[in-house]
C-alpha atoms as a PDB file:
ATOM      1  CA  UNK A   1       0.000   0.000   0.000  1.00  0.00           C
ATOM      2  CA  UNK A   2       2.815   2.307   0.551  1.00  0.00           C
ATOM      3  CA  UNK A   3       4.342   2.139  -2.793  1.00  0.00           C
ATOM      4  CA  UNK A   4       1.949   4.512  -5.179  1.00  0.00           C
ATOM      5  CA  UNK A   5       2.461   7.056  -2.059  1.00  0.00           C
ATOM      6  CA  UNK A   6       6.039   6.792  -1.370  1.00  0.00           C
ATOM      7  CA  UNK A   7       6.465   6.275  -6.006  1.00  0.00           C
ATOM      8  CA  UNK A   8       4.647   9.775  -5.958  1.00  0.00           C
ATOM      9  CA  UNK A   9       7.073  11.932  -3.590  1.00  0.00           C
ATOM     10  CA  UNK A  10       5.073  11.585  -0.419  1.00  0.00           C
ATOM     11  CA  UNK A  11       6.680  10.921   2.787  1.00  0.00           C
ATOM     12  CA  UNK A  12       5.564   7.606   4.428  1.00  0.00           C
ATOM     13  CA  UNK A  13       6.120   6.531   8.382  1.00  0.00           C
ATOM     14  CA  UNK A  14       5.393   2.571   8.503  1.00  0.00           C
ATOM     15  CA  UNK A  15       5.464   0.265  11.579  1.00  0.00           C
ATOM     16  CA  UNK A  16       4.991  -3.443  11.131  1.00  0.00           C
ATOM     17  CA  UNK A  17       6.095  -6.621  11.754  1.00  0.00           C
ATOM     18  CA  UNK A  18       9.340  -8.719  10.647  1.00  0.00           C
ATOM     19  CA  UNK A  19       9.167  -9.640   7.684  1.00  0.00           C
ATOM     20  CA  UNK A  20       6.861  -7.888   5.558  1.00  0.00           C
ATOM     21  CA  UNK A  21       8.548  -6.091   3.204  1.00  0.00           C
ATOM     22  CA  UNK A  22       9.154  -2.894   4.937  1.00  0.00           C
ATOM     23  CA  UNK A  23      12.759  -2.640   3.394  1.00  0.00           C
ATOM     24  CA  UNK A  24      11.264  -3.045  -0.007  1.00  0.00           C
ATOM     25  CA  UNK A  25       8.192  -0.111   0.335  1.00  0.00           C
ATOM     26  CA  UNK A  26      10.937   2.186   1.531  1.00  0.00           C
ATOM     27  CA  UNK A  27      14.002   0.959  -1.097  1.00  0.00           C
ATOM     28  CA  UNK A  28      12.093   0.807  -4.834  1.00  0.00           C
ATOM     29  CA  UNK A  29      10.901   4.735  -4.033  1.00  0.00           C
ATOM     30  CA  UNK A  30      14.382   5.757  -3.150  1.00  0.00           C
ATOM     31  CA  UNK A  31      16.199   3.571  -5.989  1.00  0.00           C
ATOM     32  CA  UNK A  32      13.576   5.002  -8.587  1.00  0.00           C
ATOM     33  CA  UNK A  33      14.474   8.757  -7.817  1.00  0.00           C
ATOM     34  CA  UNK A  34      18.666   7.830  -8.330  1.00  0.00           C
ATOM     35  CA  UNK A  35      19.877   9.482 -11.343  1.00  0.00           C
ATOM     36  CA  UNK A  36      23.165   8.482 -12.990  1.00  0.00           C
ATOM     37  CA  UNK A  37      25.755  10.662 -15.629  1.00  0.00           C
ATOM     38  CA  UNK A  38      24.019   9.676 -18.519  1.00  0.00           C
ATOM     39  CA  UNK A  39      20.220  10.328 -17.107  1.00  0.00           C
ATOM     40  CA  UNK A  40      18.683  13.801 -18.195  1.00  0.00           C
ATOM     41  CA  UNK A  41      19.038  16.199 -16.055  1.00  0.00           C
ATOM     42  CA  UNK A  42      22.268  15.071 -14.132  1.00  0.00           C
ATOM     43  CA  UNK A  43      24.120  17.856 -15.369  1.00  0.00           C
ATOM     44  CA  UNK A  44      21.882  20.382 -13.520  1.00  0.00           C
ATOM     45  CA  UNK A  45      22.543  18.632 -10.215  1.00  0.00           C
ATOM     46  CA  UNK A  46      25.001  20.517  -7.806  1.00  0.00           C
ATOM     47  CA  UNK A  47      28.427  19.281  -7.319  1.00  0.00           C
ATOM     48  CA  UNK A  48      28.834  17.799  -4.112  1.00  0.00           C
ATOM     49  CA  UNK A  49      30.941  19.657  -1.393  1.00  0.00           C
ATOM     50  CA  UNK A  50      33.863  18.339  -0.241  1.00  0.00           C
ATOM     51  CA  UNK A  51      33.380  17.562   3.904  1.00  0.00           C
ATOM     52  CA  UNK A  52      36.390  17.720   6.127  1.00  0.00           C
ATOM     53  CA  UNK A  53      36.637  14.246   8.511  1.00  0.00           C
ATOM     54  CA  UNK A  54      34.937  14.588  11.575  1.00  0.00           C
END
């Protein structure tokens, strides 16, 4: 049930058991919004910033 929310941009909270696919209603929304060099649009992304070690 969480997928066509979380697929759409909405943020989702879930609670429930071990088991039941959790991982997977929070993972496929989060893999489906990566973008790689060749994707449109990666060019307009911001370079990242380089951190100094904590």
């Amino acid at each position: 049930m969480t997928l066509p929310v979380a697929l759409s941009g909405h943020d989702i909270i879930g609670q429930a058991k071990t088991g039941t696919g959790k991982t997977l209603g929070f993972g496929i929304p989060a893999l489906q919004r990566v973008i790689g060099p060749d994707d449109a649009g990666y060019a307009l992304l911001p370079a990242p910033a380089p951190r100094r070690p904590s």
